[in-house]
PDB file of N, CA and C in Angstrom:
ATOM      1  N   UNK A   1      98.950  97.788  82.402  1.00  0.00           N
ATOM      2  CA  UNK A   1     100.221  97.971  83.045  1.00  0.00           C
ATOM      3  C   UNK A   1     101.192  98.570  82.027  1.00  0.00           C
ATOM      4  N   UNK A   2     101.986  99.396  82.585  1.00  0.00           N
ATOM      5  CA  UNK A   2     102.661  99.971  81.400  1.00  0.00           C
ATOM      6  C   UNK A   2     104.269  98.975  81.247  1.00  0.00           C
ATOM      7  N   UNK A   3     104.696  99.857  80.003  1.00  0.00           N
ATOM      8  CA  UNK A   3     105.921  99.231  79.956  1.00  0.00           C
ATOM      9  C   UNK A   3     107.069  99.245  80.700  1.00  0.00           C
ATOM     10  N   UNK A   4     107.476 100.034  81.147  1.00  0.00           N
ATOM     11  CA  UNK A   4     108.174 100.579  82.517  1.00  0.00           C
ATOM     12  C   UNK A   4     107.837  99.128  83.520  1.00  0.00           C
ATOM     13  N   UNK A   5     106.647  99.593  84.281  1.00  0.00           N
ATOM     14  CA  UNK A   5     106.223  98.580  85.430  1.00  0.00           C
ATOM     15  C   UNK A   5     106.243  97.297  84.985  1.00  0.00           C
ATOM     16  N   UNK A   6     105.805  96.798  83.777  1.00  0.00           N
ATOM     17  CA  UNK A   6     106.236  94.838  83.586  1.00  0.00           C
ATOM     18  C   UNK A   6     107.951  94.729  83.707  1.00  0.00           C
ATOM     19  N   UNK A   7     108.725  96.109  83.109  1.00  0.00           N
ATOM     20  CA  UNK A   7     110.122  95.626  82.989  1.00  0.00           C
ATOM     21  C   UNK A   7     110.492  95.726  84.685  1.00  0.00           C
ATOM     22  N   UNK A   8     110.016  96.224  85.467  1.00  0.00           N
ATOM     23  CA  UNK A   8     110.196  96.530  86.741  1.00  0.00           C
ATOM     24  C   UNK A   8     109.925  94.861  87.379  1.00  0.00           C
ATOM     25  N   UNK A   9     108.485  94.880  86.921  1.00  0.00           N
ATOM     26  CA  UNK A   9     108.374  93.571  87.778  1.00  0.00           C
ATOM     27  C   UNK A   9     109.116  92.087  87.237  1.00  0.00           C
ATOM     28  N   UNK A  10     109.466  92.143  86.096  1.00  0.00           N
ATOM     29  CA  UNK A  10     110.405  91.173  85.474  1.00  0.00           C
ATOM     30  C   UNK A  10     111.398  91.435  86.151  1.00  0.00           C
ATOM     31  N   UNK A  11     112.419  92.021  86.467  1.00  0.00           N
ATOM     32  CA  UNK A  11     113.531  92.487  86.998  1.00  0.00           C
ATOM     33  C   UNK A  11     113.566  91.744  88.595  1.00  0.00           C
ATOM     34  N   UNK A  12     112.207  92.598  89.432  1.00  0.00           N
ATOM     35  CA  UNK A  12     112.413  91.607  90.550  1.00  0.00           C
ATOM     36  C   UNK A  12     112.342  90.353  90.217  1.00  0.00           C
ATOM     37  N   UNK A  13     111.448  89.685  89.648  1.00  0.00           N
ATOM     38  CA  UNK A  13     111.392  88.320  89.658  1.00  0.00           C
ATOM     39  C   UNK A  13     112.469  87.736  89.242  1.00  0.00           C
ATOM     40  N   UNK A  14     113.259  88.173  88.404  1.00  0.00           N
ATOM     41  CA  UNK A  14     114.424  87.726  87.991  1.00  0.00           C
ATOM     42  C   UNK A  14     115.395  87.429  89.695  1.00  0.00           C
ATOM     43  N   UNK A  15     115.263  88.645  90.194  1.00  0.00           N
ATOM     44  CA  UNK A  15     116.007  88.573  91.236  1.00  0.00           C
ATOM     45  C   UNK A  15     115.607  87.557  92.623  1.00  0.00           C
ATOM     46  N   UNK A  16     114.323  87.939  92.730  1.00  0.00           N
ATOM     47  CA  UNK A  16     113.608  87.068  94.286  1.00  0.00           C
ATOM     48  C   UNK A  16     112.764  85.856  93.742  1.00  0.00           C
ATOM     49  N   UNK A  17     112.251  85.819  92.630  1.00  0.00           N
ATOM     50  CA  UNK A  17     111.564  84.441  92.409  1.00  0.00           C
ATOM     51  C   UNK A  17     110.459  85.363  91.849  1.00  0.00           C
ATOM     52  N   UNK A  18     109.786  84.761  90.544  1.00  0.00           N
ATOM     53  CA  UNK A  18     108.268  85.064  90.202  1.00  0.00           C
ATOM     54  C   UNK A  18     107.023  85.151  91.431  1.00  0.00           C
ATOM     55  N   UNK A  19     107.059  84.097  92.305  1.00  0.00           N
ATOM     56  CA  UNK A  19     106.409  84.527  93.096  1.00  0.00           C
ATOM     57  C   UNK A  19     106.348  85.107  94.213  1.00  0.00           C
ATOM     58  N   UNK A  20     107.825  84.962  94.622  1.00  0.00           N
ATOM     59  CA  UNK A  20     108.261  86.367  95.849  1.00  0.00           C
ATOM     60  C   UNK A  20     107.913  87.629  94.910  1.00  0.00           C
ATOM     61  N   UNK A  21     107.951  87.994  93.832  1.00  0.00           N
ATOM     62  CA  UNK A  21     108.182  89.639  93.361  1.00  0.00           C
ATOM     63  C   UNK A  21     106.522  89.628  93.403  1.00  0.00           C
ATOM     64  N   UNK A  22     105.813  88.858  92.612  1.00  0.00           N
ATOM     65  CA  UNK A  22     104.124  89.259  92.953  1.00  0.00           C
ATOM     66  C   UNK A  22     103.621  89.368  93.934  1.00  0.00           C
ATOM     67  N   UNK A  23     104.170  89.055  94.892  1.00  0.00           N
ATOM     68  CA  UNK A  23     103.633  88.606  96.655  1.00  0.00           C
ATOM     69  C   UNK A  23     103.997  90.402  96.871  1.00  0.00           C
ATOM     70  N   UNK A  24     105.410  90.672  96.617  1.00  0.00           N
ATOM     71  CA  UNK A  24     105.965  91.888  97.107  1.00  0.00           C
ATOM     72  C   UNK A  24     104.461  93.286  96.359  1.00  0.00           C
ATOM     73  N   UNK A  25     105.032  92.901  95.430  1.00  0.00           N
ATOM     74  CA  UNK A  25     103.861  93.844  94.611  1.00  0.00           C
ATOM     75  C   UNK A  25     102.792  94.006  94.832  1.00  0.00           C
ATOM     76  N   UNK A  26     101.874  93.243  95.447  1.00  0.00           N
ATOM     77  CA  UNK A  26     100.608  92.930  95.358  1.00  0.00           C
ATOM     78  C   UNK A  26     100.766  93.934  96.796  1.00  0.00           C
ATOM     79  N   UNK A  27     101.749  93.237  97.505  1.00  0.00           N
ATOM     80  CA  UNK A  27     101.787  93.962  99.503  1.00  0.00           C
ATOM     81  C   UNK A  27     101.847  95.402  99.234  1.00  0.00           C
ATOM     82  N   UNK A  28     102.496  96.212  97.933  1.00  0.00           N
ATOM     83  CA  UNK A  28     103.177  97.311  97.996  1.00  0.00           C
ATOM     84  C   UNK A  28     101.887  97.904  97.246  1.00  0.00           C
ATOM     85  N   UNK A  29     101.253  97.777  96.240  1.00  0.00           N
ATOM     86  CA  UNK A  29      99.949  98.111  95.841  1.00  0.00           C
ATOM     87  C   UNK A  29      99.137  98.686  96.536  1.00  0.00           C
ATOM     88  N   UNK A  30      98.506  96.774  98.050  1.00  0.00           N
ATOM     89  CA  UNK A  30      98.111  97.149  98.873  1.00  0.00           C
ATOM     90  C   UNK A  30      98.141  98.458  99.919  1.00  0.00           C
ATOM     91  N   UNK A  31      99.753  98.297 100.387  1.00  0.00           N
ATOM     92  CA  UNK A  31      99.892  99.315 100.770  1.00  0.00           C
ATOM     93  C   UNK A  31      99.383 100.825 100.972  1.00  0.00           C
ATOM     94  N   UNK A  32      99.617 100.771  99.107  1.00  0.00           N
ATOM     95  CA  UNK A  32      98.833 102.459  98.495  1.00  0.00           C
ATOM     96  C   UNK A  32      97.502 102.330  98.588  1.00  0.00           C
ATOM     97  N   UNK A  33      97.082 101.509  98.610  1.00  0.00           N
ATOM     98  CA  UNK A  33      95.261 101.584  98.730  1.00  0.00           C
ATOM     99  C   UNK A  33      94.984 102.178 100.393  1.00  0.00           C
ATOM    100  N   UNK A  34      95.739 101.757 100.510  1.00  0.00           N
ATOM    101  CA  UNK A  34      95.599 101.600 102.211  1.00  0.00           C
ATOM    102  C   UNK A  34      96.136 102.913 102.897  1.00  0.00           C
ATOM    103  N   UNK A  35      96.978 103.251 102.074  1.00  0.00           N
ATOM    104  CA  UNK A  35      97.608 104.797 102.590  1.00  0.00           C
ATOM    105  C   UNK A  35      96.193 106.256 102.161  1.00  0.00           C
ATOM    106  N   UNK A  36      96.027 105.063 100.762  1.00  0.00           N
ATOM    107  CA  UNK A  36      94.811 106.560 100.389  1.00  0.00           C
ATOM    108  C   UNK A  36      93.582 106.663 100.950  1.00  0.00           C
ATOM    109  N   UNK A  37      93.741 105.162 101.686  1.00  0.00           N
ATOM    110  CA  UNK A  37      92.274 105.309 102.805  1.00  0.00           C
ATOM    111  C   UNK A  37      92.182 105.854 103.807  1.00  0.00           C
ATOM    112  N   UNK A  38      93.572 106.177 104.808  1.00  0.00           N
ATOM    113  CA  UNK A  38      93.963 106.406 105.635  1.00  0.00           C
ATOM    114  C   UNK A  38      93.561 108.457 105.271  1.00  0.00           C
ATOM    115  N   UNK A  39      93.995 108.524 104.733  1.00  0.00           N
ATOM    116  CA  UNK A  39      94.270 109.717 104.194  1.00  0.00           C
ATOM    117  C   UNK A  39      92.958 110.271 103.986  1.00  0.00           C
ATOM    118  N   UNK A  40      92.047 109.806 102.727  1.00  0.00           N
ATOM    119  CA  UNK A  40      90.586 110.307 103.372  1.00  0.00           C
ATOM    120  C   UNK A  40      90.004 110.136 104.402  1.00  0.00           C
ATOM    121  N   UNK A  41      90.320 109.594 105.429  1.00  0.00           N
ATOM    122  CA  UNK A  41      89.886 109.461 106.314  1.00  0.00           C
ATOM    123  C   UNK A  41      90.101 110.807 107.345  1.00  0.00           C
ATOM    124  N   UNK A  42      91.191 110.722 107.302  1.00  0.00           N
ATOM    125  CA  UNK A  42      92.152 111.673 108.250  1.00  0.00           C
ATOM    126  C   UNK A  42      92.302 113.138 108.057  1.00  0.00           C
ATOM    127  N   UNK A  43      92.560 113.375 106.892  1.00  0.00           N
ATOM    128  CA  UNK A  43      92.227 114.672 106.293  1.00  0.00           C
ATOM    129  C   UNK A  43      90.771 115.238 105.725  1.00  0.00           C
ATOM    130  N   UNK A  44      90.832 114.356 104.563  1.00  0.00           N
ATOM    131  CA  UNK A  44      89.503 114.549 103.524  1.00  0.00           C
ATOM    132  C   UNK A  44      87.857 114.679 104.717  1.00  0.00           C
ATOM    133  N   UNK A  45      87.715 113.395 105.348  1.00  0.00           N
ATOM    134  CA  UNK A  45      86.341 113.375 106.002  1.00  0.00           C
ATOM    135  C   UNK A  45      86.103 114.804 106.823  1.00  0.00           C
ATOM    136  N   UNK A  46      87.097 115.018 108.000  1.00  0.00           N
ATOM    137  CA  UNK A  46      86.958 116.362 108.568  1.00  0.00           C
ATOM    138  C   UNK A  46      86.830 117.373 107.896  1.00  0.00           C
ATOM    139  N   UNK A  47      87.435 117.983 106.635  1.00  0.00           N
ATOM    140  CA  UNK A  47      87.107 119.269 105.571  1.00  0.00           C
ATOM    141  C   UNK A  47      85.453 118.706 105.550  1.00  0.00           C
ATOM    142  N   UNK A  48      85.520 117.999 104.758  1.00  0.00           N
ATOM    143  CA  UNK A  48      84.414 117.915 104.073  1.00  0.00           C
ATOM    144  C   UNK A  48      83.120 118.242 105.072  1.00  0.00           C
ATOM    145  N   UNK A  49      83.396 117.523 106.048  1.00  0.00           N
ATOM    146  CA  UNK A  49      82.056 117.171 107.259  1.00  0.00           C
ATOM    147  C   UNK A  49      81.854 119.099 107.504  1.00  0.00           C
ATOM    148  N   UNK A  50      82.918 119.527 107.837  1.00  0.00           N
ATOM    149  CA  UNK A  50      83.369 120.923 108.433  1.00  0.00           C
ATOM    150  C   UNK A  50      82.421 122.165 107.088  1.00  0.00           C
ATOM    151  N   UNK A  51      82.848 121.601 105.439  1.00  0.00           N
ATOM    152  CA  UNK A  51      82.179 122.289 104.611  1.00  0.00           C
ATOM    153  C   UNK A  51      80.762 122.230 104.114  1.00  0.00           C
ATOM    154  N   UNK A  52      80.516 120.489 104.190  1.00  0.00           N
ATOM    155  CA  UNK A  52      79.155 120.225 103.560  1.00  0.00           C
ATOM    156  C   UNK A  52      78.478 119.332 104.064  1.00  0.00           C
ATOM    157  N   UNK A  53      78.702 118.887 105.588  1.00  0.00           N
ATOM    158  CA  UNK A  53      78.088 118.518 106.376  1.00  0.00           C
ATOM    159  C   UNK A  53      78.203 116.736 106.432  1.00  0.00           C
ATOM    160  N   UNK A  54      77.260 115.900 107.073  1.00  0.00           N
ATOM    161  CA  UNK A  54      77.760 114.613 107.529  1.00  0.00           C
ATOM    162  C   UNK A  54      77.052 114.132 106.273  1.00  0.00           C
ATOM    163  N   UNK A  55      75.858 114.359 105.961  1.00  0.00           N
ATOM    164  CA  UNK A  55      75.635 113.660 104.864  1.00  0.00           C
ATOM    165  C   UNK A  55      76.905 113.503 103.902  1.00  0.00           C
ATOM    166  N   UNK A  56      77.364 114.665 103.054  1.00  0.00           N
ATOM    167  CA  UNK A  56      78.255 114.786 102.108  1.00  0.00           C
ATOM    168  C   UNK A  56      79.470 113.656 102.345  1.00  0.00           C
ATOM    169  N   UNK A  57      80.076 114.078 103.908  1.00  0.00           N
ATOM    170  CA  UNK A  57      81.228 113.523 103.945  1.00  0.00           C
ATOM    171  C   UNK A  57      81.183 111.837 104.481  1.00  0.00           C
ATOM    172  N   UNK A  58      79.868 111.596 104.362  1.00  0.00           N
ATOM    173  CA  UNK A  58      79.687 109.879 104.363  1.00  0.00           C
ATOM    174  C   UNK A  58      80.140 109.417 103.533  1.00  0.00           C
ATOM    175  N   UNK A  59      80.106 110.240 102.329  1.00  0.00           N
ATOM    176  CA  UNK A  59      80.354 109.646 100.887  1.00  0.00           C
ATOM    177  C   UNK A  59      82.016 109.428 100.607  1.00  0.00           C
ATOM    178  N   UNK A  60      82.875 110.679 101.782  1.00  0.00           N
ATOM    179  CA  UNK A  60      84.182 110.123 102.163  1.00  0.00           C
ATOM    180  C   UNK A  60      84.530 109.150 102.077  1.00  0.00           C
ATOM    181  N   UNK A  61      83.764 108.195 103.247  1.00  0.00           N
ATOM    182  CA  UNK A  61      84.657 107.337 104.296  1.00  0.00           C
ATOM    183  C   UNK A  61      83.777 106.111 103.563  1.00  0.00           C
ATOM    184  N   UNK A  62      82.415 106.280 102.787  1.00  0.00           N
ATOM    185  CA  UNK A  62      82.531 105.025 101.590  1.00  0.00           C
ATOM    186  C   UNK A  62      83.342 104.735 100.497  1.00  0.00           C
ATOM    187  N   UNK A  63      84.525 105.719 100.414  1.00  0.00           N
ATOM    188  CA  UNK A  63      85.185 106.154  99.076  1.00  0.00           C
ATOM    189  C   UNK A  63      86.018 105.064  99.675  1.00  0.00           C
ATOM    190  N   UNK A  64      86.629 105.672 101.138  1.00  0.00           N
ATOM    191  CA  UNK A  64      87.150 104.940 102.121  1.00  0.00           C
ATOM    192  C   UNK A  64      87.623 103.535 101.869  1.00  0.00           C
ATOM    193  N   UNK A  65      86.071 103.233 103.068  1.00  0.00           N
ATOM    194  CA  UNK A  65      85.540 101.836 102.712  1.00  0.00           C
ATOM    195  C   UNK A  65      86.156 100.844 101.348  1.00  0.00           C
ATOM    196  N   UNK A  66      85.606 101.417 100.015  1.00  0.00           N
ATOM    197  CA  UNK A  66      86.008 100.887  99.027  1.00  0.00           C
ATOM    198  C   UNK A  66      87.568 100.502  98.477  1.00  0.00           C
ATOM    199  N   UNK A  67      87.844 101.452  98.988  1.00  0.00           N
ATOM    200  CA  UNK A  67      89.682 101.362  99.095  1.00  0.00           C
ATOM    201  C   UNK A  67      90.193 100.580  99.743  1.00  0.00           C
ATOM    202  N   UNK A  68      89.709 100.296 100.688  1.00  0.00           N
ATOM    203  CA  UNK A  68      90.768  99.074 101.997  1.00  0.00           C
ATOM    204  C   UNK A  68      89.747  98.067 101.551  1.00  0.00           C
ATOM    205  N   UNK A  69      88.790  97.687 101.033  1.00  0.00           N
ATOM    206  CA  UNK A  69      88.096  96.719  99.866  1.00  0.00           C
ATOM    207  C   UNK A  69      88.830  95.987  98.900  1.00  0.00           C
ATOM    208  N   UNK A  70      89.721  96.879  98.044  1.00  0.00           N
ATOM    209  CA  UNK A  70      90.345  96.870  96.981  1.00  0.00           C
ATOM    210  C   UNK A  70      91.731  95.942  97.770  1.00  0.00           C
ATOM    211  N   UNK A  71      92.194  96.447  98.541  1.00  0.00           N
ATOM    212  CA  UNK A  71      93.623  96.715  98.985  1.00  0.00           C
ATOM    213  C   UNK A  71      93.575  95.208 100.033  1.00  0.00           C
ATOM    214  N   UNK A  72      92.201  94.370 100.291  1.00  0.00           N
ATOM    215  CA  UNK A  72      92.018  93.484 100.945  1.00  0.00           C
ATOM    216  C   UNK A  72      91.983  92.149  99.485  1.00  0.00           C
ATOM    217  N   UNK A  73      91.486  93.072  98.672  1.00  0.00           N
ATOM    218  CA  UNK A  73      91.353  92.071  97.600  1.00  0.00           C
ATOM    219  C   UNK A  73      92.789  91.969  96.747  1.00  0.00           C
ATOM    220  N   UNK A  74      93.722  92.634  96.901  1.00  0.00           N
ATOM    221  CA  UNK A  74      94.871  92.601  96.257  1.00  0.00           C
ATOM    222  C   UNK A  74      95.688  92.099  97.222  1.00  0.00           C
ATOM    223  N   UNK A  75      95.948  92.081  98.436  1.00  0.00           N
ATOM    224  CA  UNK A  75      96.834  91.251  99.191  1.00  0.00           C
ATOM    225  C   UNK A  75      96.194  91.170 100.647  1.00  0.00           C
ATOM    226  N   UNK A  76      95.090  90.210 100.612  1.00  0.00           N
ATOM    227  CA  UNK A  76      94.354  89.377 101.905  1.00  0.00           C
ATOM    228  C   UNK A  76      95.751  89.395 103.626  1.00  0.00           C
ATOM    229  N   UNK A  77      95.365  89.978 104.368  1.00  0.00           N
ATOM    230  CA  UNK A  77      96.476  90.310 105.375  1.00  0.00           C
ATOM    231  C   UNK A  77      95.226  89.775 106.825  1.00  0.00           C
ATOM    232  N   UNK A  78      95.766  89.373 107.564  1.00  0.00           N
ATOM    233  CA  UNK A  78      95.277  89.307 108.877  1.00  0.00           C
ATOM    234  C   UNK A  78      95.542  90.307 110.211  1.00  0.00           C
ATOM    235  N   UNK A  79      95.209  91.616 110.338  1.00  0.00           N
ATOM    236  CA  UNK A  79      95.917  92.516 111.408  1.00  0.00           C
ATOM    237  C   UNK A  79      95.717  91.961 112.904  1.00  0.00           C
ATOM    238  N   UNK A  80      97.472  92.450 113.128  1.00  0.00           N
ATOM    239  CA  UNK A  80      97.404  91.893 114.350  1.00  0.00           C
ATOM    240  C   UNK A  80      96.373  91.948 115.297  1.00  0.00           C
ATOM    241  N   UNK A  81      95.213  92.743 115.441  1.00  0.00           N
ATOM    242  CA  UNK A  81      94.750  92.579 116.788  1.00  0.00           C
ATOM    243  C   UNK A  81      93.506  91.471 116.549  1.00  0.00           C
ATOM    244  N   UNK A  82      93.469  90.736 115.137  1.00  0.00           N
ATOM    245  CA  UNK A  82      92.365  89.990 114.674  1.00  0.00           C
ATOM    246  C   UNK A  82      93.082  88.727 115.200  1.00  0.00           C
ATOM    247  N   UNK A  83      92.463  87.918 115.769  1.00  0.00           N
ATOM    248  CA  UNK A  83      92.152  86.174 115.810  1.00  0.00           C
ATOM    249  C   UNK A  83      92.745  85.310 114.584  1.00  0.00           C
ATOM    250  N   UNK A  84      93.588  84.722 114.562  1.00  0.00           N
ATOM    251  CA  UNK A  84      93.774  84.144 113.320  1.00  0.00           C
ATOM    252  C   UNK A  84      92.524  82.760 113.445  1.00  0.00           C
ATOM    253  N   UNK A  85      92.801  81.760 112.330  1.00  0.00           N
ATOM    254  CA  UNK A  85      92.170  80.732 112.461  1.00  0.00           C
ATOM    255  C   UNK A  85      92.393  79.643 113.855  1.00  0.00           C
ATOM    256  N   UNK A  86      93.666  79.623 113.949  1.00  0.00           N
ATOM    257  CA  UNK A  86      94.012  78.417 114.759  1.00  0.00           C
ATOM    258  C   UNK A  86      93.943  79.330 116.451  1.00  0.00           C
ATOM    259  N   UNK A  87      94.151  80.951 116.460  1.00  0.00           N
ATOM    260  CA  UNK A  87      93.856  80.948 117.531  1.00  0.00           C
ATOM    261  C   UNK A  87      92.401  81.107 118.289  1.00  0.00           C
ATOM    262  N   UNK A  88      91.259  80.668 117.468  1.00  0.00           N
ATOM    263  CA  UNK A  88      90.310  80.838 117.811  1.00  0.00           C
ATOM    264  C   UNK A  88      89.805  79.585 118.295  1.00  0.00           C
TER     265      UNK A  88
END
């Protein structure tokens, strides 16, 4: 982490609480994982499929895959159209 980003995240915490600012961070991280999955998905898979066929662009949407992986492991979320625990 660089120096910049700890003084960043010291700063929130100063302001919302140590563990409101990691909660925030972790969501906003997530976020970007989640935007760049979206994104190969949406853009990247179609070029690719279009240039080098389905084999190639499988390797996309595992890049994919791995990203909303990451982005599940940095801030665990339940989407709305999923079942939580208690409503099952």
């Amino acid at each position: 982490m660089s120096d910049r980003t700890e003084e960043a995240r010291l700063e929130l915490a100063r302001i919302v609480g140590r563990d409101r600012a990691d909660q925030m961070l972790d969501a906003y991280a997530a976020g970007v994982l989640r935007g760049a999955a979206r994104k190969l998905r949406d853009r990247l898979f179609p070029a690719t499929y279009a240039d080098a066929g389905q084999r190639t662009a499988e390797g996309v949407n595992r890049a994919a895959a791995d990203l909303d992986e990451q982005a599940l492991e940095a801030y665990p979320y339940t989407r709305p159209n999923q079942p939580t625990e208690a409503g099952r």
